[in-house]
PDB file of N, CA and C in Angstrom:
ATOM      1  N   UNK A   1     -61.431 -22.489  17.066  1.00  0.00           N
ATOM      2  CA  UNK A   1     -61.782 -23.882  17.239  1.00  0.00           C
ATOM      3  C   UNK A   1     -60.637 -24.756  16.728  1.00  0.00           C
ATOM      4  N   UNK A   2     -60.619 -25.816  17.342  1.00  0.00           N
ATOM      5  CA  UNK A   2     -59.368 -26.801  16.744  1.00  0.00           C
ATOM      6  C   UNK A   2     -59.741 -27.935  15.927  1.00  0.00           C
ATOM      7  N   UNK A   3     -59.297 -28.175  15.201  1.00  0.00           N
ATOM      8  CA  UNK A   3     -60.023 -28.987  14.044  1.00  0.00           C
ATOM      9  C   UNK A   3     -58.961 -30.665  14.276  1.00  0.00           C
ATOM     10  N   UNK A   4     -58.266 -30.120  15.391  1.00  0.00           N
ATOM     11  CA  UNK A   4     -57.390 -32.088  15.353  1.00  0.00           C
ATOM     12  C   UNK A   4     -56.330 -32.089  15.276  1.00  0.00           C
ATOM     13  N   UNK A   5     -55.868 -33.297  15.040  1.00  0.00           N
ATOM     14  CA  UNK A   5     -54.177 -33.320  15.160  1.00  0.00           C
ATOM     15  C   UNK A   5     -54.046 -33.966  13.755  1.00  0.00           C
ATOM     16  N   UNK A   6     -53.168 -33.282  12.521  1.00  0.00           N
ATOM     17  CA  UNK A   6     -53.078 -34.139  11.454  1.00  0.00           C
ATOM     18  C   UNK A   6     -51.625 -34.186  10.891  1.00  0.00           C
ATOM     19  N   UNK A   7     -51.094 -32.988  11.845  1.00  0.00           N
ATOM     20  CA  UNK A   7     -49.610 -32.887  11.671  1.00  0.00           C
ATOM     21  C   UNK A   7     -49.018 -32.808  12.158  1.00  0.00           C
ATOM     22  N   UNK A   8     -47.034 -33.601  11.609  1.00  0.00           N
ATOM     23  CA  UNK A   8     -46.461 -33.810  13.073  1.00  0.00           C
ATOM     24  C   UNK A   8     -45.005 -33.784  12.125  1.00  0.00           C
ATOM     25  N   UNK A   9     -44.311 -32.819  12.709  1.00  0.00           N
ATOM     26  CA  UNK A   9     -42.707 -32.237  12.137  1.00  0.00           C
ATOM     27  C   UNK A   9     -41.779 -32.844  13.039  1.00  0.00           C
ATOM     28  N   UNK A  10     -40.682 -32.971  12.536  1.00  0.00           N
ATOM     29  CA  UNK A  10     -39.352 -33.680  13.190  1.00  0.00           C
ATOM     30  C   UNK A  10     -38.139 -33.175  12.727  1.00  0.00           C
ATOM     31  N   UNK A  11     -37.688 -32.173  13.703  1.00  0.00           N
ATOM     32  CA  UNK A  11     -36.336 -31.674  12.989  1.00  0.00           C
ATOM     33  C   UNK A  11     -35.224 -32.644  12.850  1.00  0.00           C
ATOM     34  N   UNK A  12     -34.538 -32.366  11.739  1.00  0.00           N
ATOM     35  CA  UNK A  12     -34.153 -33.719  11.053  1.00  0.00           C
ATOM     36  C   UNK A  12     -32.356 -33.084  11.204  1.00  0.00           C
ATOM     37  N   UNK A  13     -31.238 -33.619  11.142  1.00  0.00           N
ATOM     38  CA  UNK A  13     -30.149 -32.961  10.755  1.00  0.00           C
ATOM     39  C   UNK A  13     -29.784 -33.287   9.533  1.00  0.00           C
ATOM     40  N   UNK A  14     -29.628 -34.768   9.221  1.00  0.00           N
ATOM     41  CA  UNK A  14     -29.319 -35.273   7.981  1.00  0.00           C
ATOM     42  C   UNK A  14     -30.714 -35.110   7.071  1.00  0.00           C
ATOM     43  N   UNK A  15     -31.396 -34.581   6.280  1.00  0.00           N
ATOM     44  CA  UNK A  15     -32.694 -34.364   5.941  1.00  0.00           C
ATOM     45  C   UNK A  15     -32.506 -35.907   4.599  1.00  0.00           C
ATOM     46  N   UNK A  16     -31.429 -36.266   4.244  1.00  0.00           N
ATOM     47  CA  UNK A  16     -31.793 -37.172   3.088  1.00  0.00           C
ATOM     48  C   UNK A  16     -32.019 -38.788   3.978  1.00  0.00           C
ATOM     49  N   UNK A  17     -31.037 -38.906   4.609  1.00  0.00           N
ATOM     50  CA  UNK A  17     -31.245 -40.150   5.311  1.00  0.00           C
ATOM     51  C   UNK A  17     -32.679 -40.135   6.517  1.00  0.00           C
ATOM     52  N   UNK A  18     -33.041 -39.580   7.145  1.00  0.00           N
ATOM     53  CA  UNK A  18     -34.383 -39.116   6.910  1.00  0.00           C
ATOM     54  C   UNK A  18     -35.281 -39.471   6.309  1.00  0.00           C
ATOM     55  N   UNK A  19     -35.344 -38.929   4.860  1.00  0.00           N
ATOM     56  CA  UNK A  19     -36.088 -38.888   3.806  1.00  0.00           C
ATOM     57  C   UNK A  19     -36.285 -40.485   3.486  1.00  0.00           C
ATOM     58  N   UNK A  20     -34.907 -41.017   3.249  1.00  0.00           N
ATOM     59  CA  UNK A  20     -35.317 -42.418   3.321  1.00  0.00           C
ATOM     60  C   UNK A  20     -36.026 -43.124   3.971  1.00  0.00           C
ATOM     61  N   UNK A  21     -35.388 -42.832   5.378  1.00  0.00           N
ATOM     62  CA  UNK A  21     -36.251 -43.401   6.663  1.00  0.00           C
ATOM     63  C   UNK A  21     -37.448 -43.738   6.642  1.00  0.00           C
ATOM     64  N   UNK A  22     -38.158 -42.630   6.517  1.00  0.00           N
ATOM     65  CA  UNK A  22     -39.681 -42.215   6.284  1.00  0.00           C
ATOM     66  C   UNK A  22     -40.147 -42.876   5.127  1.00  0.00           C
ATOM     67  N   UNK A  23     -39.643 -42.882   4.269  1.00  0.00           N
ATOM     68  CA  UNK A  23     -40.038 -43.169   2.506  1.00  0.00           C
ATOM     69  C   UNK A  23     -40.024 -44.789   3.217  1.00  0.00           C
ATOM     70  N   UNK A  24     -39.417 -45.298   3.927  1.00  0.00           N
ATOM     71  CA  UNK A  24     -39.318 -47.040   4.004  1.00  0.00           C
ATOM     72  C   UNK A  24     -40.437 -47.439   5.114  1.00  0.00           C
ATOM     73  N   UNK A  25     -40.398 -45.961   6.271  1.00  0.00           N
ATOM     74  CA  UNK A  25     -41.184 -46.304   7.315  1.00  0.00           C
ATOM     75  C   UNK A  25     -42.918 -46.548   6.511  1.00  0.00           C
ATOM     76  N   UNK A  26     -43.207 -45.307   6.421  1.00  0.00           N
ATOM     77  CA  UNK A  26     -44.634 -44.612   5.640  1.00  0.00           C
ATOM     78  C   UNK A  26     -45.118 -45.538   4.226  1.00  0.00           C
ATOM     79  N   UNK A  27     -43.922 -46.031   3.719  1.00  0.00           N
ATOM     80  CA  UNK A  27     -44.077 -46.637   1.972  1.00  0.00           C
ATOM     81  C   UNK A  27     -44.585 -45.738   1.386  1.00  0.00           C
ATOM     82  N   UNK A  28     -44.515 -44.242   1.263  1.00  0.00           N
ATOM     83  CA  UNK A  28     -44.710 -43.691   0.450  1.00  0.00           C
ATOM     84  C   UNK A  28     -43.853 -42.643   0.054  1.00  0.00           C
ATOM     85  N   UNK A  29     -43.724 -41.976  -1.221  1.00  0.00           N
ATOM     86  CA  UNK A  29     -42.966 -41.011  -1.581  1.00  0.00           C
ATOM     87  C   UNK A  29     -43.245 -39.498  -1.250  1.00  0.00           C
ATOM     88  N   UNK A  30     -42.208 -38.849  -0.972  1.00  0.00           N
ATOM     89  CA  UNK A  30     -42.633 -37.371  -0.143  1.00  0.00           C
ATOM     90  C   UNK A  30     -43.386 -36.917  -1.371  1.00  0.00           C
ATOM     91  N   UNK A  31     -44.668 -35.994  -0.724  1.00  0.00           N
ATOM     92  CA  UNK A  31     -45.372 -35.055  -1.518  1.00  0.00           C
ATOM     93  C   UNK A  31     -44.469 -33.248  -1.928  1.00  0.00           C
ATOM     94  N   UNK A  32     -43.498 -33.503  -0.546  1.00  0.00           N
ATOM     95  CA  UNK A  32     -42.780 -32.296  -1.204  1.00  0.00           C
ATOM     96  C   UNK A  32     -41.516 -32.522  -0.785  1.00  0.00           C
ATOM     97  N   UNK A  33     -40.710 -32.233  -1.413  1.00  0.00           N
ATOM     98  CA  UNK A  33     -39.047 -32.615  -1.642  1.00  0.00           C
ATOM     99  C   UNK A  33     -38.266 -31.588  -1.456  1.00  0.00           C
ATOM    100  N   UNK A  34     -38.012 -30.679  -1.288  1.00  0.00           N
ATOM    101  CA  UNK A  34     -36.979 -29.508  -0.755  1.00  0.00           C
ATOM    102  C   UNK A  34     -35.769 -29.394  -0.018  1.00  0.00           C
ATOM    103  N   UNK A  35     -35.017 -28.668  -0.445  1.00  0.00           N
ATOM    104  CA  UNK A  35     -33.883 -28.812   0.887  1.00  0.00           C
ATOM    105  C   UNK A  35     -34.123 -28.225   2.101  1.00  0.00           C
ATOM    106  N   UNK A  36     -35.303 -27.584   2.363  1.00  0.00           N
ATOM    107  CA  UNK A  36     -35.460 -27.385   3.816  1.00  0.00           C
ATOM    108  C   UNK A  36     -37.101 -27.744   3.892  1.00  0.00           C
ATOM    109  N   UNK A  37     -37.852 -28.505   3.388  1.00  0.00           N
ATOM    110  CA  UNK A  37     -38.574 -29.175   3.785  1.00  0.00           C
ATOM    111  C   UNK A  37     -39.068 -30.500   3.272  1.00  0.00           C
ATOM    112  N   UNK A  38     -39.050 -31.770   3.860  1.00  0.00           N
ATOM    113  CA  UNK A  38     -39.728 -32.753   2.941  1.00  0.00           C
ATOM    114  C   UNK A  38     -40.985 -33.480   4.139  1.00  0.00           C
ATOM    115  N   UNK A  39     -42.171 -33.562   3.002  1.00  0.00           N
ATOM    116  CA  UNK A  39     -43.527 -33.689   3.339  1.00  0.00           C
ATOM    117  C   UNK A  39     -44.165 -35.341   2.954  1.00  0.00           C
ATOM    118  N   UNK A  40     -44.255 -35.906   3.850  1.00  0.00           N
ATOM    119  CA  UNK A  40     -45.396 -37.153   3.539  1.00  0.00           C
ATOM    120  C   UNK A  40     -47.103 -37.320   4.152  1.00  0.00           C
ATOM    121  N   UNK A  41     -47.737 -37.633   3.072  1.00  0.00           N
ATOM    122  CA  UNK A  41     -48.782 -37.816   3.390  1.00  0.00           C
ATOM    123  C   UNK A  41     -49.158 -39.144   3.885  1.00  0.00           C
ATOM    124  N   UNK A  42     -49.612 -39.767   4.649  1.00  0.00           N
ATOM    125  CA  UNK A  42     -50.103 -41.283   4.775  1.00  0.00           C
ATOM    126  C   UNK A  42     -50.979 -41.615   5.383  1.00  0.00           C
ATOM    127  N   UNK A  43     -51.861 -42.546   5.706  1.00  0.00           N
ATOM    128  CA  UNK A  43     -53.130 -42.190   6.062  1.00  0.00           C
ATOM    129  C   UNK A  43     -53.586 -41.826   6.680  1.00  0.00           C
ATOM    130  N   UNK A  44     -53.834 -40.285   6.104  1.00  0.00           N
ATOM    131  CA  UNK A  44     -54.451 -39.237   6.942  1.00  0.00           C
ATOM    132  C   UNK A  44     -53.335 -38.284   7.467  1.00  0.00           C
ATOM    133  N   UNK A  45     -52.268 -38.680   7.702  1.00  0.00           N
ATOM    134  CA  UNK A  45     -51.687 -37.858   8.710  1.00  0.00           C
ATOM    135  C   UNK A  45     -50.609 -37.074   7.542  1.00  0.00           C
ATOM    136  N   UNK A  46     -49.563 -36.254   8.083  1.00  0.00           N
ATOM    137  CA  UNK A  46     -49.009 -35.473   7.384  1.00  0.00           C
ATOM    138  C   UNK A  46     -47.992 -35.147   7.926  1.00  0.00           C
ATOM    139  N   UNK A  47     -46.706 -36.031   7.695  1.00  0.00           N
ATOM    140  CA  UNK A  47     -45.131 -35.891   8.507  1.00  0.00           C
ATOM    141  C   UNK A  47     -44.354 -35.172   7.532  1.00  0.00           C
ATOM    142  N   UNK A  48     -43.727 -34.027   8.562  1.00  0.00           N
ATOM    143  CA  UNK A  48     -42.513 -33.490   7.560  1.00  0.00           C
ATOM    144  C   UNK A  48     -41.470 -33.424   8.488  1.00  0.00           C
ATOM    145  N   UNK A  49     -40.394 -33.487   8.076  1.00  0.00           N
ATOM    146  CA  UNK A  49     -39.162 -33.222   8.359  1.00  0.00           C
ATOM    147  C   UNK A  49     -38.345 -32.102   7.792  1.00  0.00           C
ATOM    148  N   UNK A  50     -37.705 -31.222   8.919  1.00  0.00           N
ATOM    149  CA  UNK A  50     -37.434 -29.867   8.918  1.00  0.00           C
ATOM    150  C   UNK A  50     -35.886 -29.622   9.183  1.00  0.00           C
ATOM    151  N   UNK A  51     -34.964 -29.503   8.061  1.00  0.00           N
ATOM    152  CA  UNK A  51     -33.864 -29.248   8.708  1.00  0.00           C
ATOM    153  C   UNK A  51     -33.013 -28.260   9.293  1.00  0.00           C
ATOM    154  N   UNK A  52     -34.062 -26.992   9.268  1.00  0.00           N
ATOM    155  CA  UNK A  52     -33.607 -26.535  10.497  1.00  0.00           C
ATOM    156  C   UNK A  52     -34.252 -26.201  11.711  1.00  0.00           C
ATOM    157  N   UNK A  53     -35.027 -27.232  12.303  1.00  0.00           N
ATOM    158  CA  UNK A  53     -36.077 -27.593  13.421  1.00  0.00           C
ATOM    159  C   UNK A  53     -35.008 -27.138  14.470  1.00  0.00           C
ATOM    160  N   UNK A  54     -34.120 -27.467  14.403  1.00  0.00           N
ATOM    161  CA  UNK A  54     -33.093 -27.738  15.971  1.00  0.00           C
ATOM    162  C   UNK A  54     -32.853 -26.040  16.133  1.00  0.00           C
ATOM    163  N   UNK A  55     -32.150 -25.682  14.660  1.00  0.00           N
ATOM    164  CA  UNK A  55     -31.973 -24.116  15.367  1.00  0.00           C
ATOM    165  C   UNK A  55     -33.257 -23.182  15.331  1.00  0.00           C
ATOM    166  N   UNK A  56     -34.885 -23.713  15.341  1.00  0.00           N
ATOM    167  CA  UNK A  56     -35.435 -23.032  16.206  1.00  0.00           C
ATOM    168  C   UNK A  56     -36.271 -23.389  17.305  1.00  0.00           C
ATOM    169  N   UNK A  57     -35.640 -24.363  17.769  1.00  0.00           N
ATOM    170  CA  UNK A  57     -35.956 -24.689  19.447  1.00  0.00           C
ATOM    171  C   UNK A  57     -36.547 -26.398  19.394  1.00  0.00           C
ATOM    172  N   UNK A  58     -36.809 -26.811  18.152  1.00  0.00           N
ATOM    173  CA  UNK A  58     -37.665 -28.533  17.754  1.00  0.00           C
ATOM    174  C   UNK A  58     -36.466 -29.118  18.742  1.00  0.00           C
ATOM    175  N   UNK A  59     -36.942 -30.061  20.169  1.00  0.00           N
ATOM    176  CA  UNK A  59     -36.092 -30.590  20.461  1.00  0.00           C
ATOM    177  C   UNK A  59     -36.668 -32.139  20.251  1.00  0.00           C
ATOM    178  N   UNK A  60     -37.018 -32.033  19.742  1.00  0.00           N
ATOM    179  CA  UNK A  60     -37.631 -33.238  19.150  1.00  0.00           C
ATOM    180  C   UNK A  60     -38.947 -32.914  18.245  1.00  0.00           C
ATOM    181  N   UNK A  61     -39.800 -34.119  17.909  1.00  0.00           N
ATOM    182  CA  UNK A  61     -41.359 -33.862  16.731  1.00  0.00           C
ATOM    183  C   UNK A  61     -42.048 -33.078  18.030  1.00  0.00           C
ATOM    184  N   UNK A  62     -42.608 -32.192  16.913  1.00  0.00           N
ATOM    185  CA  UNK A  62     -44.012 -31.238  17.395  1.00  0.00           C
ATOM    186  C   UNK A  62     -45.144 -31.640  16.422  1.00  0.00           C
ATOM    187  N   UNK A  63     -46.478 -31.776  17.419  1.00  0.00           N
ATOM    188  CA  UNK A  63     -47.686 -32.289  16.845  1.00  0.00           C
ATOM    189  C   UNK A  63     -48.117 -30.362  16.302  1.00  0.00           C
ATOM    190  N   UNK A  64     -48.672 -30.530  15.166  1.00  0.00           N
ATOM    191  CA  UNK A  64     -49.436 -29.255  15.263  1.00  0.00           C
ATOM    192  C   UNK A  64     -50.721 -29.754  14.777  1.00  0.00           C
ATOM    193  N   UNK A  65     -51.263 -28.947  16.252  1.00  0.00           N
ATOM    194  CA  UNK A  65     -53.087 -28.851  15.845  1.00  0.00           C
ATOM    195  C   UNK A  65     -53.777 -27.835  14.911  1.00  0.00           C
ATOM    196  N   UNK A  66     -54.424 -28.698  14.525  1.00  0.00           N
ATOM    197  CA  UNK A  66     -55.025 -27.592  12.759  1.00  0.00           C
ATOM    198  C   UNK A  66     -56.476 -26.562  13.750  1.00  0.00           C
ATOM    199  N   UNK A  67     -55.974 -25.186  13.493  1.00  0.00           N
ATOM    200  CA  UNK A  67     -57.021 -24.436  14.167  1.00  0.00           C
ATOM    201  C   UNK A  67     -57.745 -23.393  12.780  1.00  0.00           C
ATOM    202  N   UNK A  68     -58.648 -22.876  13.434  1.00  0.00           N
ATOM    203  CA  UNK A  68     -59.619 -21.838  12.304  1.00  0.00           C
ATOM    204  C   UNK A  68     -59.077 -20.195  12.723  1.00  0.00           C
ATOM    205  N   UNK A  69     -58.481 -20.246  13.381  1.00  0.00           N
ATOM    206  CA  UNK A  69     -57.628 -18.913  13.930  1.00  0.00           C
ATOM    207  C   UNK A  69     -56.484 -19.165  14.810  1.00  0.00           C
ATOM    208  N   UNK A  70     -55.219 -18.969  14.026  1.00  0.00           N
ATOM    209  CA  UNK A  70     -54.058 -19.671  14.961  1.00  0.00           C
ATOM    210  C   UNK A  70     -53.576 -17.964  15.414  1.00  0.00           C
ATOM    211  N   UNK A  71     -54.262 -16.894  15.166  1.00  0.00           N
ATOM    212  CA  UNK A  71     -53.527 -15.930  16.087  1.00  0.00           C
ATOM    213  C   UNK A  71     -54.430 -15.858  17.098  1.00  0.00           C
ATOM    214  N   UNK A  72     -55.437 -16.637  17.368  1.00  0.00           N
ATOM    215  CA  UNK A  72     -56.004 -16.148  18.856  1.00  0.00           C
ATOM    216  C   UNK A  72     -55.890 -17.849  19.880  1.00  0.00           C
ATOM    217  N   UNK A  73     -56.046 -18.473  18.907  1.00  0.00           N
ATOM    218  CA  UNK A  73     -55.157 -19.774  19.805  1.00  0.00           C
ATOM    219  C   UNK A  73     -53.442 -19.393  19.884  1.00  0.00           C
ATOM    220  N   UNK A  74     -53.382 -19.325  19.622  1.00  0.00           N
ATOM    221  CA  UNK A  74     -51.529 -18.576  19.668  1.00  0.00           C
ATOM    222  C   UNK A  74     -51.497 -17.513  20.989  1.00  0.00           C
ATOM    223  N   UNK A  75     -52.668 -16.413  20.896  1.00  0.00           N
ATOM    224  CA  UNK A  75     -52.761 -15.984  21.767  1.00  0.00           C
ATOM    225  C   UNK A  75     -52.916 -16.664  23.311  1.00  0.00           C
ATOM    226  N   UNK A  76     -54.078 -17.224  23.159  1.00  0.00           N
ATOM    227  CA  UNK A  76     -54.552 -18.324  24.037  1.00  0.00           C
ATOM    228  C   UNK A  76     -53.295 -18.935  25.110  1.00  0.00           C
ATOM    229  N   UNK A  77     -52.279 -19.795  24.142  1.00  0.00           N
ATOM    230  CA  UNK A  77     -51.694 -20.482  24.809  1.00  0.00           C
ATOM    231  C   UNK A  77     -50.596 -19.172  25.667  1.00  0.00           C
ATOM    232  N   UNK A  78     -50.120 -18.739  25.095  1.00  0.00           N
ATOM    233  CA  UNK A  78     -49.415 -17.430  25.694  1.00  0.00           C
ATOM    234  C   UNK A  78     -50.085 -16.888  26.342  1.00  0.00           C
ATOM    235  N   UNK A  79     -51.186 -16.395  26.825  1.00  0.00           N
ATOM    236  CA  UNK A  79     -51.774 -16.188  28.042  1.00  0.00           C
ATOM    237  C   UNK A  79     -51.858 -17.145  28.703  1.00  0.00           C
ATOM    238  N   UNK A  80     -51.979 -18.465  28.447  1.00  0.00           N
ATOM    239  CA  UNK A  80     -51.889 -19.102  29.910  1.00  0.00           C
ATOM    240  C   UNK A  80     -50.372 -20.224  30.179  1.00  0.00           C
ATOM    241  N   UNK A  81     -49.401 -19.174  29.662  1.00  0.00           N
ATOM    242  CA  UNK A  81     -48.076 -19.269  29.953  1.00  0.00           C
ATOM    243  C   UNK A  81     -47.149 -20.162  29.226  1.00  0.00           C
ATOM    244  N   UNK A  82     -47.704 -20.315  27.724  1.00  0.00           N
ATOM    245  CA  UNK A  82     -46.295 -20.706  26.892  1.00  0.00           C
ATOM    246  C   UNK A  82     -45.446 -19.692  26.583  1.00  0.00           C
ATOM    247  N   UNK A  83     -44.433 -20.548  25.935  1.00  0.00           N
ATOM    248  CA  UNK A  83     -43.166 -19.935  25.862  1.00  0.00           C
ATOM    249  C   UNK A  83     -43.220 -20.014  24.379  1.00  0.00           C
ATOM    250  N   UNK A  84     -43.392 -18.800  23.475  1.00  0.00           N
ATOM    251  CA  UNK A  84     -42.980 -18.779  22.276  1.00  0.00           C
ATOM    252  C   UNK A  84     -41.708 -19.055  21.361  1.00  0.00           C
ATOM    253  N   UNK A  85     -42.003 -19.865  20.627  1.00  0.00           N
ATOM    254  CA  UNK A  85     -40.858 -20.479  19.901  1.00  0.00           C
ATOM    255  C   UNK A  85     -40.807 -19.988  18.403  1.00  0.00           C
ATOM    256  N   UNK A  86     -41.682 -19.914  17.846  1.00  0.00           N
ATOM    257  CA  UNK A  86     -41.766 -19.193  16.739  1.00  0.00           C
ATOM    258  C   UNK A  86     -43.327 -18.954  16.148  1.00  0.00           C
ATOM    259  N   UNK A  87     -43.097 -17.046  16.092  1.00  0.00           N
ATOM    260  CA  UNK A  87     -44.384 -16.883  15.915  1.00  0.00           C
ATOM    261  C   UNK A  87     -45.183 -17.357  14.564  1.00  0.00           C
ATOM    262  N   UNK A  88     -46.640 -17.004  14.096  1.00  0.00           N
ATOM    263  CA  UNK A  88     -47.177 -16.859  12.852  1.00  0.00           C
ATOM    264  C   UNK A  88     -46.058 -16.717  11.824  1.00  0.00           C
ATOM    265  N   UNK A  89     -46.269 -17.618  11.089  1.00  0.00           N
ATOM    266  CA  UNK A  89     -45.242 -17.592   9.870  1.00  0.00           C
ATOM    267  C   UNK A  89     -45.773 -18.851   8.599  1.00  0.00           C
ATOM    268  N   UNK A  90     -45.709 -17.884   7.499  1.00  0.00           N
ATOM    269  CA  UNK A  90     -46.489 -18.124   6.311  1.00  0.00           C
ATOM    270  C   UNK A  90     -45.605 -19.186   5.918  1.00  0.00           C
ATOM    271  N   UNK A  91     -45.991 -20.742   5.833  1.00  0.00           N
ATOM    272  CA  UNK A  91     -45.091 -21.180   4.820  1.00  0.00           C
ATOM    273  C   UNK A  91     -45.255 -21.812   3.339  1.00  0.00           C
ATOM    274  N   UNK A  92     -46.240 -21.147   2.890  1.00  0.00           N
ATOM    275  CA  UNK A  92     -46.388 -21.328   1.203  1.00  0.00           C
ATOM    276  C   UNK A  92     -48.127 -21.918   1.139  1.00  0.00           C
ATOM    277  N   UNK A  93     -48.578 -21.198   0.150  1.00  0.00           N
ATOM    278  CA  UNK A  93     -49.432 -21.528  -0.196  1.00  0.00           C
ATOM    279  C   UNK A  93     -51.068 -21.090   1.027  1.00  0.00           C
ATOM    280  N   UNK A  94     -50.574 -20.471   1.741  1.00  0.00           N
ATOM    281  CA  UNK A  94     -51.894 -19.272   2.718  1.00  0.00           C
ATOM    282  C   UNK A  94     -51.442 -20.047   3.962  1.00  0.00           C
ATOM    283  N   UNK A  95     -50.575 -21.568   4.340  1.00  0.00           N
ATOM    284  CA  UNK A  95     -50.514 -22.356   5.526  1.00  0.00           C
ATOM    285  C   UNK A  95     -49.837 -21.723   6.073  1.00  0.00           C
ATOM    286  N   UNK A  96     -50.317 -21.612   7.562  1.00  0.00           N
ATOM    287  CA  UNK A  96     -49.759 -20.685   8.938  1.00  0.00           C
ATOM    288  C   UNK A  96     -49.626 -21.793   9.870  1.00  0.00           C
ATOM    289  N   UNK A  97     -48.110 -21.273  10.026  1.00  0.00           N
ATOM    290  CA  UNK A  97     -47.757 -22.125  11.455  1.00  0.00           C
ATOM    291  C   UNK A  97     -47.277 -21.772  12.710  1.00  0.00           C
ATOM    292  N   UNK A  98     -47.174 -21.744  13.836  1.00  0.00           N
ATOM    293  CA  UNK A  98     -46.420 -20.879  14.972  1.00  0.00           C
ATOM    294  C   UNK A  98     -46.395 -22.529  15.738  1.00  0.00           C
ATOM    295  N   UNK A  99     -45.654 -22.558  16.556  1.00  0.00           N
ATOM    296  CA  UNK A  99     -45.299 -23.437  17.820  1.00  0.00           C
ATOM    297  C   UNK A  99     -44.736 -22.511  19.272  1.00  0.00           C
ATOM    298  N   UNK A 100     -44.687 -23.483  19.995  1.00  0.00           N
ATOM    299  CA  UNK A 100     -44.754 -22.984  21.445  1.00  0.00           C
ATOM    300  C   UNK A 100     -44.354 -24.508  22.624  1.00  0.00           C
ATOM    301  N   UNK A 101     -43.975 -23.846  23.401  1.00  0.00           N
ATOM    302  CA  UNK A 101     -42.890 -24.821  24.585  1.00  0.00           C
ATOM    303  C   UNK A 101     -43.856 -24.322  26.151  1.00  0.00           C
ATOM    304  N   UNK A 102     -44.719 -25.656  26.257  1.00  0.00           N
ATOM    305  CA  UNK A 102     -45.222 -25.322  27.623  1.00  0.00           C
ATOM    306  C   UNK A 102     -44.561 -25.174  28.818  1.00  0.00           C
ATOM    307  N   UNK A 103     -44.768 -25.466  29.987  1.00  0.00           N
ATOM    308  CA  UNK A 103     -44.211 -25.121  31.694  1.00  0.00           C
ATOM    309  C   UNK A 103     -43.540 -26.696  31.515  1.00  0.00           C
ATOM    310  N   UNK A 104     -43.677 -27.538  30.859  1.00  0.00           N
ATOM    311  CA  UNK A 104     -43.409 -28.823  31.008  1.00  0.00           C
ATOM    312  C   UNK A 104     -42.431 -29.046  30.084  1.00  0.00           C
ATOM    313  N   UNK A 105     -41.960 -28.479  28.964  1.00  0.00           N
ATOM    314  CA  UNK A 105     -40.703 -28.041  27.983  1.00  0.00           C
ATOM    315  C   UNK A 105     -41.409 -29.104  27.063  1.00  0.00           C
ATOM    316  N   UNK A 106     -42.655 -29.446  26.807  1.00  0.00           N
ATOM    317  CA  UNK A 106     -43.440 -29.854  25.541  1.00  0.00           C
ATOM    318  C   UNK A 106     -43.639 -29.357  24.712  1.00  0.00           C
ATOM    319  N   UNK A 107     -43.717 -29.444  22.787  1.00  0.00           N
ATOM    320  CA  UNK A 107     -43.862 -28.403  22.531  1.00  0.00           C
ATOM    321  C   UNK A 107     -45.272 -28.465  21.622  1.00  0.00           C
ATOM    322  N   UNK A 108     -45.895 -27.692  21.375  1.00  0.00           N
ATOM    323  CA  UNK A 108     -46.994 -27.796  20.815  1.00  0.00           C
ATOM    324  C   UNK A 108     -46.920 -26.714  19.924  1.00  0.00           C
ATOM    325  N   UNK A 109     -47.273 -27.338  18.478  1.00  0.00           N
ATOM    326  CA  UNK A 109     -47.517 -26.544  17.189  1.00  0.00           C
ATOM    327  C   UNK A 109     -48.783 -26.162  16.786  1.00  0.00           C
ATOM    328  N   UNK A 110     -49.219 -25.046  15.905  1.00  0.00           N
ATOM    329  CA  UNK A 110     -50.438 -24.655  15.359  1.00  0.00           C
ATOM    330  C   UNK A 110     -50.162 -24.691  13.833  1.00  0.00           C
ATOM    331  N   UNK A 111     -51.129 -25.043  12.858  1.00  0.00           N
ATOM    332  CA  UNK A 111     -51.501 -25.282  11.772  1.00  0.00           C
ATOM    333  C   UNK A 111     -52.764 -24.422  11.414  1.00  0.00           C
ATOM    334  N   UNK A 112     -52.970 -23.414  10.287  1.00  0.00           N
ATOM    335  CA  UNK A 112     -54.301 -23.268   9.848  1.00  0.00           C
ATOM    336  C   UNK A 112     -54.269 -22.957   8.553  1.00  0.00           C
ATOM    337  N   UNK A 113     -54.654 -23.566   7.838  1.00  0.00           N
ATOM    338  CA  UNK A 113     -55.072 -23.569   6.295  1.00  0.00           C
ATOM    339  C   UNK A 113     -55.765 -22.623   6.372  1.00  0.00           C
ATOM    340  N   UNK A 114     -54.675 -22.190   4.650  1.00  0.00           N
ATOM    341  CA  UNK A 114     -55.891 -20.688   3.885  1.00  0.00           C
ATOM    342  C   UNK A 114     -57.373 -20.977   3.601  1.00  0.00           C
TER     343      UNK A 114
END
């Protein structure tokens, strides 16, 4: 089941000017600060910027939809003909993410909390 859209990544090259960007756009301060990821929360929604989005296929922001099983929606979309971009992959704390590039070169991300 899909629980919505609450997140949305933007591969970034410069990740600090960026960081600003966002920090001036959003008015708020990132919840996580890293050199390869920084995270804002704002209402409701949840933007991060990824600096190395580009070398794995981000040709621009990907929305990821928050699901209750992202290996059978993962499956899902790959049976009915995406193009995998990067599979299931843990990134801290039990959160699973995979994305994918439809027939239309859109790309659509998955999200599912531990």
């Amino acid at each position: 089941m899909t629980a919505g859209l609450n997140t949305i990544m933007y591969p970034v090259k410069d990740i600090a000017k960026a960081k600003a960007l966002f920090s001036a756009l959003l008015e708020v301060e990132p919840y996580a600060d890293e050199p390869y990821y920084v995270g804002f929360k704002a209402a409701g929604q949840d933007v991060g910027l990824d600096p190395n989005g580009h070398a794995k296929g981000m040709t621009g922001p990907v929305p990821y939809w928050t699901v209750t099983d992202i290996r059978a929606r993962l499956a899902a979309l790959l049976d009915a003909g995406a193009e995998l971009l990067q599979d299931v992959q843990d990134v801290g704390g039990g959160r699973l993410i995979a994305f994918v590039r439809d027939a239309d070169g859109n790309l659509v991300g998955l999200l599912q909390d531990a």
